[in-house]
PDB file of N, CA and C in Angstrom:
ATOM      1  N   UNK A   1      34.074   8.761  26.901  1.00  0.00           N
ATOM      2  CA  UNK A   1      33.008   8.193  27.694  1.00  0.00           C
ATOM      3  C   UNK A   1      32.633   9.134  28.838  1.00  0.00           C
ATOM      4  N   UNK A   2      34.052   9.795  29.413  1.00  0.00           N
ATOM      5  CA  UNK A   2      33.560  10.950  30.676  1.00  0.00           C
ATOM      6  C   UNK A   2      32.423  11.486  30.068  1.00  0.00           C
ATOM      7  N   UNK A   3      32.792  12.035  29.078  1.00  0.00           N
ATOM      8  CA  UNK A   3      31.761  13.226  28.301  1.00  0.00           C
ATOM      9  C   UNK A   3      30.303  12.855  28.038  1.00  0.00           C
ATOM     10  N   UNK A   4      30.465  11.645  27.603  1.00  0.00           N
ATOM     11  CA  UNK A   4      28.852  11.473  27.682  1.00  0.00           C
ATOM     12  C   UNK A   4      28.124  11.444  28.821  1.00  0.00           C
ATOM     13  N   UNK A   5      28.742  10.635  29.844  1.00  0.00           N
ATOM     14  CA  UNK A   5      28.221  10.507  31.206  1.00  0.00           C
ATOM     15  C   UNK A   5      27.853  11.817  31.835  1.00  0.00           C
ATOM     16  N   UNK A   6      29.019  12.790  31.686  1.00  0.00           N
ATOM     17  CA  UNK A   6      28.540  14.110  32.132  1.00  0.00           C
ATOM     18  C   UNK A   6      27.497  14.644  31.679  1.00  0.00           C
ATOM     19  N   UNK A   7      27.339  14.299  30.400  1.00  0.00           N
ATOM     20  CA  UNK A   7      26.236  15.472  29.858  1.00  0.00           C
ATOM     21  C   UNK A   7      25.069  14.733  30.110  1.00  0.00           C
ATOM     22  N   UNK A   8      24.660  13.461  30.025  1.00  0.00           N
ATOM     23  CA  UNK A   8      23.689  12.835  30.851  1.00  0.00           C
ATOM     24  C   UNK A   8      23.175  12.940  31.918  1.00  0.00           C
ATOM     25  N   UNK A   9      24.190  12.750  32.862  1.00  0.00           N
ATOM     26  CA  UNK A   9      24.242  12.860  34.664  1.00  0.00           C
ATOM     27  C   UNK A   9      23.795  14.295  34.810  1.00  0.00           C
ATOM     28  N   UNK A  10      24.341  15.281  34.318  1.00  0.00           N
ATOM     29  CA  UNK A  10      24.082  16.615  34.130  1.00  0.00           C
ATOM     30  C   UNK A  10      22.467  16.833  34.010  1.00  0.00           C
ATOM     31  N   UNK A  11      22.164  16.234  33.272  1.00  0.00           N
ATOM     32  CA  UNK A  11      20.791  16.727  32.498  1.00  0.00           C
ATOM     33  C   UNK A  11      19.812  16.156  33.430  1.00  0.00           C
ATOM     34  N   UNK A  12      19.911  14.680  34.037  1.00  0.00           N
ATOM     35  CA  UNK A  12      19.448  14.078  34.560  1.00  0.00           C
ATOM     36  C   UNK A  12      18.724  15.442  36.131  1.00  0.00           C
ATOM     37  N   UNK A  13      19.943  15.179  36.286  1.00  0.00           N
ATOM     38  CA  UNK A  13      20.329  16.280  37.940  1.00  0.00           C
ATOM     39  C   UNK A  13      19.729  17.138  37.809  1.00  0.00           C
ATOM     40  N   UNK A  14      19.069  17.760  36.557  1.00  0.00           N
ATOM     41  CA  UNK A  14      18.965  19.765  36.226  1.00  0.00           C
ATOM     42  C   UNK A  14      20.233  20.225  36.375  1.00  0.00           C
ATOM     43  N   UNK A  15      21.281  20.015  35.934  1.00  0.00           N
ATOM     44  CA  UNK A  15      22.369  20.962  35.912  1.00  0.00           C
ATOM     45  C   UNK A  15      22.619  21.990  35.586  1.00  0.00           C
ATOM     46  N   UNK A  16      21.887  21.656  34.123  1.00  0.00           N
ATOM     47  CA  UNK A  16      22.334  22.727  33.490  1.00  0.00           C
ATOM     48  C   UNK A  16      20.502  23.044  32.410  1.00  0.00           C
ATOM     49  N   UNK A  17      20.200  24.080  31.624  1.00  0.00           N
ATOM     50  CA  UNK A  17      19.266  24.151  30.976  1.00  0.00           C
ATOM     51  C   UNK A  17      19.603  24.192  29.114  1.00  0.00           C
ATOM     52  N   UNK A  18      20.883  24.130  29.023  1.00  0.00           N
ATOM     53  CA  UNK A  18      20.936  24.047  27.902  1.00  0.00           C
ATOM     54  C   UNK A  18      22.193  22.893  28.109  1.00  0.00           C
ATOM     55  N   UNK A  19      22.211  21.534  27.201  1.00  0.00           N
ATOM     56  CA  UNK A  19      23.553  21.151  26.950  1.00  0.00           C
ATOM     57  C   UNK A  19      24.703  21.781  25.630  1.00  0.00           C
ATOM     58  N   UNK A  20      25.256  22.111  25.664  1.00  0.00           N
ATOM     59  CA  UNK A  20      26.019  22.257  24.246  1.00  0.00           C
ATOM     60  C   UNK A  20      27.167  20.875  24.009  1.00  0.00           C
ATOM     61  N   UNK A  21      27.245  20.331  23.109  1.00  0.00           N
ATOM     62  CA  UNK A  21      28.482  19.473  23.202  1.00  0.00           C
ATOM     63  C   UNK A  21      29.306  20.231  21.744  1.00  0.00           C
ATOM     64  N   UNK A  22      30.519  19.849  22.148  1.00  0.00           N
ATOM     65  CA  UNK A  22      31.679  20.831  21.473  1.00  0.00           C
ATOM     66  C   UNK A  22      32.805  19.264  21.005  1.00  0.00           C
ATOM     67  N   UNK A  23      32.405  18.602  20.207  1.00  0.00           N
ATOM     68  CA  UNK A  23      32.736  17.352  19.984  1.00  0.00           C
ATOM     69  C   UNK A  23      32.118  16.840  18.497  1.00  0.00           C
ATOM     70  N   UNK A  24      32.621  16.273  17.590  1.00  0.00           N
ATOM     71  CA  UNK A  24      32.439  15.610  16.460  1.00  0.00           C
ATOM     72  C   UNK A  24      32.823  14.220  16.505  1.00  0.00           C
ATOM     73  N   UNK A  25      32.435  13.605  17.741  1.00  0.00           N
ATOM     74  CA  UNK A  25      32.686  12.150  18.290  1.00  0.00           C
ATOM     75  C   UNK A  25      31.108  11.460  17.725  1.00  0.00           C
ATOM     76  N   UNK A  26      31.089  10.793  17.032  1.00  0.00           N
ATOM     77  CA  UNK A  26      29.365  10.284  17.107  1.00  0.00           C
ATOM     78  C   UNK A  26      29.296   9.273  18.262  1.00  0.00           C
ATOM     79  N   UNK A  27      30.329   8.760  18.853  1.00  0.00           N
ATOM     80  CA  UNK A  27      30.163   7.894  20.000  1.00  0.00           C
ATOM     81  C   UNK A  27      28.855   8.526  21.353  1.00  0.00           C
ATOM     82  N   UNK A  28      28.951  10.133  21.103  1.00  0.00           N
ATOM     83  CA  UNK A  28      27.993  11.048  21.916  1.00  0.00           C
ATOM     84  C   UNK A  28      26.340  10.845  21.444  1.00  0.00           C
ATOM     85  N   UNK A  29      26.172  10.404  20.233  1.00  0.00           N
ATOM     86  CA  UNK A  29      24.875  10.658  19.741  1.00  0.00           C
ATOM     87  C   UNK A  29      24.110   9.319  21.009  1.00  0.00           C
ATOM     88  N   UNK A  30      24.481   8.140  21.152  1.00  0.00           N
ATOM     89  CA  UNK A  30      23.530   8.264  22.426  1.00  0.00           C
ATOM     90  C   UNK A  30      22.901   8.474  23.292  1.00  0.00           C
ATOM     91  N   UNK A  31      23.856   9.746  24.190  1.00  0.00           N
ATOM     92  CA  UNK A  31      23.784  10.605  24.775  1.00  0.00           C
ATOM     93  C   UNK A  31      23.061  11.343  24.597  1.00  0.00           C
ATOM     94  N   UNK A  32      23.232  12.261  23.542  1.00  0.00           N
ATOM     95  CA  UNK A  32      22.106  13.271  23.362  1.00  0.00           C
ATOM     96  C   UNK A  32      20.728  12.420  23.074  1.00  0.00           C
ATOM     97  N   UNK A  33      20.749  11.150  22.130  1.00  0.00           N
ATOM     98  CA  UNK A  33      19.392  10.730  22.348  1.00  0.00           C
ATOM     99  C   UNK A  33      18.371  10.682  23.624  1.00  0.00           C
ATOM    100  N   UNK A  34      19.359   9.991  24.749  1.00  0.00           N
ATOM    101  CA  UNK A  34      19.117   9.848  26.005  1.00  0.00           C
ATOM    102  C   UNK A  34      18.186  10.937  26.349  1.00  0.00           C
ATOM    103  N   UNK A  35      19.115  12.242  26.299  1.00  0.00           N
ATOM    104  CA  UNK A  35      18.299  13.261  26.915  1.00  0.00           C
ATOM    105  C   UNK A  35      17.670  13.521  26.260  1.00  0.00           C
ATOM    106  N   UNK A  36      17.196  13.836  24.848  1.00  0.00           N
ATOM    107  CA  UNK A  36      16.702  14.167  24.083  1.00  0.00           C
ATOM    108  C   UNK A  36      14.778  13.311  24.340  1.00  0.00           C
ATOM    109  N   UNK A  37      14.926  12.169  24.315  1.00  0.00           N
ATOM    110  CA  UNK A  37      13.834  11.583  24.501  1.00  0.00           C
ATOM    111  C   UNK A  37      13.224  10.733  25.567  1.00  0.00           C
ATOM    112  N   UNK A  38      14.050  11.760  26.774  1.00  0.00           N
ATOM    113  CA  UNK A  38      12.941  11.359  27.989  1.00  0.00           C
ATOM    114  C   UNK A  38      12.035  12.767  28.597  1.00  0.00           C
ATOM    115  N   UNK A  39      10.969  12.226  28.421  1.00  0.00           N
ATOM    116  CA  UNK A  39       9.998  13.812  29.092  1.00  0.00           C
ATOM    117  C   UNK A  39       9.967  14.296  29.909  1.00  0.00           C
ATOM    118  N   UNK A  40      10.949  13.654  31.178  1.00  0.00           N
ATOM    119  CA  UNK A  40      10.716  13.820  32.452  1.00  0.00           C
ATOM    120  C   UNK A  40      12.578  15.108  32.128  1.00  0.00           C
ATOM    121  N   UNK A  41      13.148  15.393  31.703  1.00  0.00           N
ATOM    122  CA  UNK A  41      14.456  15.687  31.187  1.00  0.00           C
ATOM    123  C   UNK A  41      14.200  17.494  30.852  1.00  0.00           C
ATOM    124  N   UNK A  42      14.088  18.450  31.038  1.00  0.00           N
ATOM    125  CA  UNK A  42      13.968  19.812  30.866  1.00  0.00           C
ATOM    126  C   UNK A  42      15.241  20.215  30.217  1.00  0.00           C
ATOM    127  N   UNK A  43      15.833  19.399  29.710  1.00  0.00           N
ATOM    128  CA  UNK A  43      16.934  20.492  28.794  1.00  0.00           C
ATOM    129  C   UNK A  43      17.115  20.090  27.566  1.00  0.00           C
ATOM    130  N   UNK A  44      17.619  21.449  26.925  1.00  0.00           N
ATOM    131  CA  UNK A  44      17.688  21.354  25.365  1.00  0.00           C
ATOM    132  C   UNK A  44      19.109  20.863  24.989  1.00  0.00           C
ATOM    133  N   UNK A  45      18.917  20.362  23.844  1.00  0.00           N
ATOM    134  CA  UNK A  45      20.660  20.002  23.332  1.00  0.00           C
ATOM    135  C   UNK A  45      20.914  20.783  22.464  1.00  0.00           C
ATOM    136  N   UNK A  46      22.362  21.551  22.414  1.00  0.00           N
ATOM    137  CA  UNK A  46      22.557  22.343  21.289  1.00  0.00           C
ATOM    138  C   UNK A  46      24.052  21.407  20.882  1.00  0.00           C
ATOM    139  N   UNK A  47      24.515  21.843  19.610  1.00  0.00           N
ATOM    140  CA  UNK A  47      25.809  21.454  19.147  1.00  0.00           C
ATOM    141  C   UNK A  47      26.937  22.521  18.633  1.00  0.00           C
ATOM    142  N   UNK A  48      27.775  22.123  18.852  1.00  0.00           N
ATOM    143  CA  UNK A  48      28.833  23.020  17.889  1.00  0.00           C
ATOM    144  C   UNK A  48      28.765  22.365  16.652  1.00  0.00           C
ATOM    145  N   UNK A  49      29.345  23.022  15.525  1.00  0.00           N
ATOM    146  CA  UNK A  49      29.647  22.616  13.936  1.00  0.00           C
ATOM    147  C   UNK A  49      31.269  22.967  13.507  1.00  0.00           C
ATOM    148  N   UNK A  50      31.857  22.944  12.721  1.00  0.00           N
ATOM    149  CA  UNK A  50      33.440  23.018  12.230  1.00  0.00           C
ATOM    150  C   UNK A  50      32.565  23.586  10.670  1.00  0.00           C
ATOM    151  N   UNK A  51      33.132  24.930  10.094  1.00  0.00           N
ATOM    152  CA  UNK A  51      32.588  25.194   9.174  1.00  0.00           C
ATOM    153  C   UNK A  51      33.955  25.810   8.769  1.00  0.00           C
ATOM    154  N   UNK A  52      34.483  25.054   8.071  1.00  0.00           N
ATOM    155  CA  UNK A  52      35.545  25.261   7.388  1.00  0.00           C
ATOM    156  C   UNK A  52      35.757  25.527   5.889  1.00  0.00           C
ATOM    157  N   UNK A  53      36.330  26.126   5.239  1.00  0.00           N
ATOM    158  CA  UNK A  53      36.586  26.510   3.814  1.00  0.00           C
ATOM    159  C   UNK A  53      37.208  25.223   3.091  1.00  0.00           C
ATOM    160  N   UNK A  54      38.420  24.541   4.120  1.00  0.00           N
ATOM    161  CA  UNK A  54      38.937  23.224   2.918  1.00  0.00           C
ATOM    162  C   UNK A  54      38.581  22.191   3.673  1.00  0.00           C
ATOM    163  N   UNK A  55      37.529  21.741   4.354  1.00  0.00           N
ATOM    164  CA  UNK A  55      37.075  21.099   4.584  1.00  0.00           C
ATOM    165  C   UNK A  55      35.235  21.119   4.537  1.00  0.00           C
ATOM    166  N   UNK A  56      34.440  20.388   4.243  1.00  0.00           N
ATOM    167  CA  UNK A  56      33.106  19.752   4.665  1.00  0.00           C
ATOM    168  C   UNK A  56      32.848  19.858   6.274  1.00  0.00           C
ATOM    169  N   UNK A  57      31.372  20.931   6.137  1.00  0.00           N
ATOM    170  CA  UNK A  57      30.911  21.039   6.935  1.00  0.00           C
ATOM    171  C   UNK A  57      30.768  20.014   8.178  1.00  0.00           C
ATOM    172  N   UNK A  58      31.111  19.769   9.437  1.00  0.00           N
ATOM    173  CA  UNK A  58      30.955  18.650  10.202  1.00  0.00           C
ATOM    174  C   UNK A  58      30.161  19.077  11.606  1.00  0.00           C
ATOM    175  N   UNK A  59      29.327  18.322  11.869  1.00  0.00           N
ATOM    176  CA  UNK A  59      28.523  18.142  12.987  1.00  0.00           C
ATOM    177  C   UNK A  59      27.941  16.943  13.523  1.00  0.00           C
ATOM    178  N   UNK A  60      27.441  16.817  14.478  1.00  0.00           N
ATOM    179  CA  UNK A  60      26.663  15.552  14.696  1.00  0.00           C
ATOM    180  C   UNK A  60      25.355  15.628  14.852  1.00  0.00           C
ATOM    181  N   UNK A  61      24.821  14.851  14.366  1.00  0.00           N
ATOM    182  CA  UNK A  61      23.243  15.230  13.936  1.00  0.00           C
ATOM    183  C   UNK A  61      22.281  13.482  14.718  1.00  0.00           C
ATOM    184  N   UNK A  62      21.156  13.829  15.371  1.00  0.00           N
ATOM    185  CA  UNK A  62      20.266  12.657  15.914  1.00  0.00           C
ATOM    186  C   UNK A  62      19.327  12.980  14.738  1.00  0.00           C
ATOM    187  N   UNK A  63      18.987  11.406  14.211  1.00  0.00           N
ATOM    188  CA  UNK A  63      18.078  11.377  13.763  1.00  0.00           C
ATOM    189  C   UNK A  63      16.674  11.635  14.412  1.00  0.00           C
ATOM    190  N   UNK A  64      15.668  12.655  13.829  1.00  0.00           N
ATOM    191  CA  UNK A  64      14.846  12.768  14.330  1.00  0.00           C
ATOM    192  C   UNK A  64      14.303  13.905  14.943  1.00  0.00           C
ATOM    193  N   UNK A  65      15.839  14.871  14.958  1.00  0.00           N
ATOM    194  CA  UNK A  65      15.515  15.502  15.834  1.00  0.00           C
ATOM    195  C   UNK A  65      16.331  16.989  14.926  1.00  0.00           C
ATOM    196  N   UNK A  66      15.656  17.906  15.414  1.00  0.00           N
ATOM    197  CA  UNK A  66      16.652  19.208  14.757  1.00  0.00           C
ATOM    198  C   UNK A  66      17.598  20.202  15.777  1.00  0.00           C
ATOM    199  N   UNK A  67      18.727  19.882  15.690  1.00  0.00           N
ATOM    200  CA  UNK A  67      19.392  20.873  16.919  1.00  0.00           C
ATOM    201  C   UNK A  67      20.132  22.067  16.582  1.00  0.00           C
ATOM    202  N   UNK A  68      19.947  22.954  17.275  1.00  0.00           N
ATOM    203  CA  UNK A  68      20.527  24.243  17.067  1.00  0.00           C
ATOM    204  C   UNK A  68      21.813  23.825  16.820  1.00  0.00           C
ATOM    205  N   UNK A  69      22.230  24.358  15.893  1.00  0.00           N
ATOM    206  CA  UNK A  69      23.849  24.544  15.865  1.00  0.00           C
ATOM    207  C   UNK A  69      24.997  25.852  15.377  1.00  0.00           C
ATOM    208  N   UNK A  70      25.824  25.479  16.451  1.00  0.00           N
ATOM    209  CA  UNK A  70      26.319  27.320  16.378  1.00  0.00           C
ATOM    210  C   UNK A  70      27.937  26.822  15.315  1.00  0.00           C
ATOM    211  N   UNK A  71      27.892  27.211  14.807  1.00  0.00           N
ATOM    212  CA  UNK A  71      28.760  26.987  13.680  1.00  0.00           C
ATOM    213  C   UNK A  71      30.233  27.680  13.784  1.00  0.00           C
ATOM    214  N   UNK A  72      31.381  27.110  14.114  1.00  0.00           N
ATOM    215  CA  UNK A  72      32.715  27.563  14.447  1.00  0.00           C
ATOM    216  C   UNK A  72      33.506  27.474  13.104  1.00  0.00           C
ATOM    217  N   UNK A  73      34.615  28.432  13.450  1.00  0.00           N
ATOM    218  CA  UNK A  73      35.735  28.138  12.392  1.00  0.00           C
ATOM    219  C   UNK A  73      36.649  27.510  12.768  1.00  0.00           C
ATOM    220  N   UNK A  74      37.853  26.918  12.139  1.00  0.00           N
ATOM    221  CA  UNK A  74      39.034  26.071  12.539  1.00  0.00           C
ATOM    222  C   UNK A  74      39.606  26.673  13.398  1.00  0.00           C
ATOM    223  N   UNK A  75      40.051  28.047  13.163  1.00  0.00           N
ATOM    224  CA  UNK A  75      40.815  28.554  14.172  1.00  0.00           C
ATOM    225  C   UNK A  75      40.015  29.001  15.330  1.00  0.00           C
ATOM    226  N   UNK A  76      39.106  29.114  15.569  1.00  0.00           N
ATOM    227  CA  UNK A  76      38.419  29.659  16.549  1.00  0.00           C
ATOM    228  C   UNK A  76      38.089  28.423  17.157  1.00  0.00           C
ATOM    229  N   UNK A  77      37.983  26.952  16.691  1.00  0.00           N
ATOM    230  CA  UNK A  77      38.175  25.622  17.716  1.00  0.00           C
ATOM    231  C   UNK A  77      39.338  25.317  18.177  1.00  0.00           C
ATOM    232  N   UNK A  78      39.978  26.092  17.126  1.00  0.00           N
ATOM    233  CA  UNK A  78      41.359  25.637  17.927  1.00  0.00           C
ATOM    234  C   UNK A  78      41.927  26.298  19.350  1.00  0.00           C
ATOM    235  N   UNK A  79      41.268  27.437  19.795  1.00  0.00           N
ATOM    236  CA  UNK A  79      41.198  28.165  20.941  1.00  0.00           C
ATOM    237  C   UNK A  79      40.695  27.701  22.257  1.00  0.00           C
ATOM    238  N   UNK A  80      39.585  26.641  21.628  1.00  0.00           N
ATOM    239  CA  UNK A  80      38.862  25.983  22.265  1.00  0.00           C
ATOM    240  C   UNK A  80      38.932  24.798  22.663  1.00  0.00           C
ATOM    241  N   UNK A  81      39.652  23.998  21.908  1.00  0.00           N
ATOM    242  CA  UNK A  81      39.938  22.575  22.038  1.00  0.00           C
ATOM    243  C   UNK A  81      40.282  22.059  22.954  1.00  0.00           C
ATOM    244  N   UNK A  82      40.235  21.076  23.735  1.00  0.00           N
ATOM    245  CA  UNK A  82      40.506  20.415  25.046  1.00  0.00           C
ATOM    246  C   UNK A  82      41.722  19.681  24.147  1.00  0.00           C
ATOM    247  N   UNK A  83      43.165  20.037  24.870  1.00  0.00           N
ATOM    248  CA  UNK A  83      44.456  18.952  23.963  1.00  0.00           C
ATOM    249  C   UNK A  83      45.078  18.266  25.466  1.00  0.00           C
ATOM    250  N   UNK A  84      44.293  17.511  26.236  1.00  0.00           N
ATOM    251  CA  UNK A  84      44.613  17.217  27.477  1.00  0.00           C
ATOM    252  C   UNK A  84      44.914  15.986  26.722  1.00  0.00           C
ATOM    253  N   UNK A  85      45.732  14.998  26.992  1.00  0.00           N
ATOM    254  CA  UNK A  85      45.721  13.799  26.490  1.00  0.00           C
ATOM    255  C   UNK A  85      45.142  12.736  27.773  1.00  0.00           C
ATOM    256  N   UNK A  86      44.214  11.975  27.682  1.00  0.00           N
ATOM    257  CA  UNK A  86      43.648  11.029  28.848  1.00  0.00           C
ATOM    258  C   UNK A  86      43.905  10.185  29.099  1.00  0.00           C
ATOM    259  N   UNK A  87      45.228   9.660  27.980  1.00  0.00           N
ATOM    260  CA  UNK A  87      45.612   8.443  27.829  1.00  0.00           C
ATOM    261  C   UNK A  87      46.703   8.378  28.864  1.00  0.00           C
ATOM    262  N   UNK A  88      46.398   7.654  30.231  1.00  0.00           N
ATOM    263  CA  UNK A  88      47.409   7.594  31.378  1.00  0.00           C
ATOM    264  C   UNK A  88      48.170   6.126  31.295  1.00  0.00           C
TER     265      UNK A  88
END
């Protein structure tokens, strides 16, 4: 839930000019709708992808809409991965 809020609140503010989200949560696709379809909103949404050999391609996709997506490998998310656990 942080995550969506951020990238919202973010976008809202001008934070940032591009969002990227780095997540295969669809709980986010609100989010990006959010920003995605208000006019008053100047930023683009991009996504990461998981493009793996023994697995199916995975991303999250808004209907409606076409987003850049930069396409990772397993091991190269795994470099990347947030393994914080939030559960306090």
């Amino acid at each position: 839930m942080t995550l969506a809020i951020d990238f919202v609140s973010f976008a809202v503010d001008c934070l940032h000019d591009v969002g990227v989200l780095v997540s295969f949560d669809t709980d986010l696709i609100p989010a990006m709708e959010f920003v995605l379809k208000r006019p008053t909103i100047n930023c683009r949404v991009e996504i990461v992808g998981l493009n793996s050999s023994k697995t199916p391609k995975r991303r999250l996709r808004v209907p409606g809409y076409s987003l850049y997506c930069y396409w990772i490998d397993a091991s190269f998310y795994g470099t990347i991965a947030d393994t914080t656990d939030y559960n306090l």
